[in-house]
C-alpha atoms as a PDB file:
ATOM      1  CA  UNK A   1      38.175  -5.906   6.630  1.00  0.00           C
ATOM      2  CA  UNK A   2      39.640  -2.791   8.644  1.00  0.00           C
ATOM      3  CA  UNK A   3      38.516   0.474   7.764  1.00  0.00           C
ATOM      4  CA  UNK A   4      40.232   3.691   8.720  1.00  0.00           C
ATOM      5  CA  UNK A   5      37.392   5.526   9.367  1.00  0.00           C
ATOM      6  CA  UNK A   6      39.350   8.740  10.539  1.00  0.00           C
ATOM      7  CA  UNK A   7      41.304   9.182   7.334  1.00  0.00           C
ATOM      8  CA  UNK A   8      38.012   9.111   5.138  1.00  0.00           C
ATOM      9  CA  UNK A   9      36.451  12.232   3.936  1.00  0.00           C
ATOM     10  CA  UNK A  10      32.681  13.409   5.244  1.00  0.00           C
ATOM     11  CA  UNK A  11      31.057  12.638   1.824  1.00  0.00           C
ATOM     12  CA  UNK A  12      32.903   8.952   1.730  1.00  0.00           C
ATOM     13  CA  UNK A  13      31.901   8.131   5.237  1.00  0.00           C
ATOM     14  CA  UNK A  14      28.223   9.346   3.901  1.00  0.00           C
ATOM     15  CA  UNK A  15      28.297   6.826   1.365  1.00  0.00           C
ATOM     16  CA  UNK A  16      29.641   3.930   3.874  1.00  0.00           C
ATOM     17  CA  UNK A  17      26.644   5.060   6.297  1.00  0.00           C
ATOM     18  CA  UNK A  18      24.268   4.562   3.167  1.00  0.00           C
ATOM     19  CA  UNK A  19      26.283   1.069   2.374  1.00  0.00           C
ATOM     20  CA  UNK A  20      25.686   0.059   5.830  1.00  0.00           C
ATOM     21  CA  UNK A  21      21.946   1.101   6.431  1.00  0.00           C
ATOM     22  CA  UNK A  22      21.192  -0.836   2.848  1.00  0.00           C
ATOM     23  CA  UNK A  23      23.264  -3.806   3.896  1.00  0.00           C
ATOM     24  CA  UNK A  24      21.484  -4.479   7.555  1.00  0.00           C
ATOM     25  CA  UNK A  25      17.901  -3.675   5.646  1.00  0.00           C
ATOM     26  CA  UNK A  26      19.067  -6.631   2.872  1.00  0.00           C
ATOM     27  CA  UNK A  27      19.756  -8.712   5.595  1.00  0.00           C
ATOM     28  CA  UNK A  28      17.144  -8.361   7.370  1.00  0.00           C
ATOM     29  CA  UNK A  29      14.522  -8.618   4.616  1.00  0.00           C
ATOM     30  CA  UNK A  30      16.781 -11.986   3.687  1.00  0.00           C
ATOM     31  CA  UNK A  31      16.299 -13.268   7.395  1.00  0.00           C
ATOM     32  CA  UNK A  32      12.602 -12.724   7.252  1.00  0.00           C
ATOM     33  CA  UNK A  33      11.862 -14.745   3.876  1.00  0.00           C
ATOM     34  CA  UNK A  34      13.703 -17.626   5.300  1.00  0.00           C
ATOM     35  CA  UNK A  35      12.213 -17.515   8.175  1.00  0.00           C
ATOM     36  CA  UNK A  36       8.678 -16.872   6.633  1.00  0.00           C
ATOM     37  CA  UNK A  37       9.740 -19.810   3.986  1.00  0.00           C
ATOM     38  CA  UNK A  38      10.871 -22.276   7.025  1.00  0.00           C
ATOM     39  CA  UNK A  39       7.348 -22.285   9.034  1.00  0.00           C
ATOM     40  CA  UNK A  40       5.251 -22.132   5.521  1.00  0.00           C
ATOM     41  CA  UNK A  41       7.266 -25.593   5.048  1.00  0.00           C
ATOM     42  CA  UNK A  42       6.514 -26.747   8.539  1.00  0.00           C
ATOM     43  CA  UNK A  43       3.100 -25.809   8.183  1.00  0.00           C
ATOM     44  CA  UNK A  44       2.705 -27.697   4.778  1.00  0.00           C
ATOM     45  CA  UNK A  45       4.213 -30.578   6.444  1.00  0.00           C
ATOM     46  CA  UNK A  46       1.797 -30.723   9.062  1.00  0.00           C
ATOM     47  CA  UNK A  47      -1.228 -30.157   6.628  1.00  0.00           C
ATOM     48  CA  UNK A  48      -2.182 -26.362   7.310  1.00  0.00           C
ATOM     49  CA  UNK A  49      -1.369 -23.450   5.609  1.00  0.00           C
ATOM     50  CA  UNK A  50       0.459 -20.822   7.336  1.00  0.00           C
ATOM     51  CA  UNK A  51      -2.380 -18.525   6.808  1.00  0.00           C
ATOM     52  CA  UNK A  52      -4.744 -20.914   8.541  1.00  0.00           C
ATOM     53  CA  UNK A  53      -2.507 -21.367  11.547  1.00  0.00           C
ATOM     54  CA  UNK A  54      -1.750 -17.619  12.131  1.00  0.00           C
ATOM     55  CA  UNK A  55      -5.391 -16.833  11.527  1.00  0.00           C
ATOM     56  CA  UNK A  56      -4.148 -14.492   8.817  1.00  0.00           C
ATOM     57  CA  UNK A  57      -6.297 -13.203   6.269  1.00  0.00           C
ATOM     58  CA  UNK A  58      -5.078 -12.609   2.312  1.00  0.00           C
ATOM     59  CA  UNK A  59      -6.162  -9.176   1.914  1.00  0.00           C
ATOM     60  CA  UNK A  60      -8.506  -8.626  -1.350  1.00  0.00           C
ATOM     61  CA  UNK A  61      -8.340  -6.662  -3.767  1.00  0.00           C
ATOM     62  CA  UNK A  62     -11.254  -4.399  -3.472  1.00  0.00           C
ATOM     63  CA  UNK A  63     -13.576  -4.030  -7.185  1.00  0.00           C
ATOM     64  CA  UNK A  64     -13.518  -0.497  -8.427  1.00  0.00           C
ATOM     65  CA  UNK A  65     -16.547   0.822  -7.539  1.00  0.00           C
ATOM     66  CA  UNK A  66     -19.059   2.106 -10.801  1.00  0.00           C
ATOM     67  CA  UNK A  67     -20.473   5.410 -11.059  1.00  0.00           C
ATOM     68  CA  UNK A  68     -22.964   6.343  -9.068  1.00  0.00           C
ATOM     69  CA  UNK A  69     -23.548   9.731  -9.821  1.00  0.00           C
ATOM     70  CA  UNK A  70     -23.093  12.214 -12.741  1.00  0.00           C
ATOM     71  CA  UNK A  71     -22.538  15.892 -13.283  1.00  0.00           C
ATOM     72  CA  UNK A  72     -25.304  16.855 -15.045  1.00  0.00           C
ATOM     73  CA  UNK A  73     -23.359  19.887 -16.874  1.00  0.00           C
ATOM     74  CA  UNK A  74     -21.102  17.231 -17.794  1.00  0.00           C
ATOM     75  CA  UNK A  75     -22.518  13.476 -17.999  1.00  0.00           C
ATOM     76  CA  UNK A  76     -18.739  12.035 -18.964  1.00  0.00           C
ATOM     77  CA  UNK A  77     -17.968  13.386 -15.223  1.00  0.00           C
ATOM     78  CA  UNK A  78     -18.823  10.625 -12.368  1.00  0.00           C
ATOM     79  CA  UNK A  79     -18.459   9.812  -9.047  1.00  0.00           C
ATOM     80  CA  UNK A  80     -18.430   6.271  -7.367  1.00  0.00           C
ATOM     81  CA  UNK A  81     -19.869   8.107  -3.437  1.00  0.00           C
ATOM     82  CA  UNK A  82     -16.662   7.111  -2.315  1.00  0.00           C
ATOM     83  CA  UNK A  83     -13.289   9.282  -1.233  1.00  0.00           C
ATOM     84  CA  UNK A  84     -14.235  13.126  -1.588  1.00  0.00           C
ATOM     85  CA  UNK A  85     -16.714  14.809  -3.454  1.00  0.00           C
ATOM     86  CA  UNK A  86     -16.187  16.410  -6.392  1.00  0.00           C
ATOM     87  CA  UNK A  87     -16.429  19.647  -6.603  1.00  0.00           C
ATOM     88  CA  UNK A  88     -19.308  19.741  -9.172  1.00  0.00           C
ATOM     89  CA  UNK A  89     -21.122  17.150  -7.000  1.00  0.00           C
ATOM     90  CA  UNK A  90     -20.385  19.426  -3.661  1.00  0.00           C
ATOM     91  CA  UNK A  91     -21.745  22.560  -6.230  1.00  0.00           C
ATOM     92  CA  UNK A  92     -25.089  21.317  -6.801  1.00  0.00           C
ATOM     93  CA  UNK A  93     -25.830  19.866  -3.392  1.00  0.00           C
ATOM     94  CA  UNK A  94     -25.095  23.669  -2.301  1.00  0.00           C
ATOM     95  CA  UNK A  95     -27.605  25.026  -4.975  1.00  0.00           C
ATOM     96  CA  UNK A  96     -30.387  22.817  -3.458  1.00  0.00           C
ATOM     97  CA  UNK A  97     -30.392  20.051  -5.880  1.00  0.00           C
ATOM     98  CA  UNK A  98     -30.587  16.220  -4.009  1.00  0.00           C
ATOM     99  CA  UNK A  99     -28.060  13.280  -4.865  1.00  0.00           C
ATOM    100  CA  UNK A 100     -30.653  11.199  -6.007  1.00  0.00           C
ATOM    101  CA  UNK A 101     -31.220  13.627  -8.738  1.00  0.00           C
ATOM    102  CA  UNK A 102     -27.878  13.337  -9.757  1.00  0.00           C
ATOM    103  CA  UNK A 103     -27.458  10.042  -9.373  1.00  0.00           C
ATOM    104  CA  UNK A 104     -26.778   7.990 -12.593  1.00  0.00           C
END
């Protein structure tokens, strides 16, 4: 394949650059799974997982956590205590009130 680069417009040479960068990712995520596929077989063959041999854990899916506390202007608005505060929640901790009385 021969490409005359210097007789090829900015916005084509662009598009080759893009071509190129999505080509070497492709072949590269190809490589891997093969790769990844090849020792999972070995590993099988030999009695272990792949997981067990790395000492790899499967990540979890983490529950979603349940309410834990309520706005008491508005009881269909809840907050698990986890990520930030709500701003009704931050509201009534600032007007003296305690999280356990707003808890659910």
């Amino acid at each position: 394949m021969d490409i005359n680069l210097n007789s090829m417009s900015l916005k084509e040479l662009k598009d080759l650059q893009g071509q190129v960068s999505r080509a070497i990712a492709s072949f590269e995520d190809r490589k891997k799974k093969e790769a990844l596929a090849e020792l999972e077989e070995k590993a099988r063959e030999m009695g272990f997982s792949l997981a067990e041999l790395t000492g790899a854990q499967i990540p979890r899916k983490r529950a979603p956590a349940g309410a834990k506390y309520a706005n008491p202007a508005n009881r269909s608005e809840t907050w698990s205590g986890r990520g930030r505060k709500p701003r009704w929640f931050a509201e009534a901790i600032a007007q003296g009130r305690s999280p356990d009385e707003l808890s659910v």
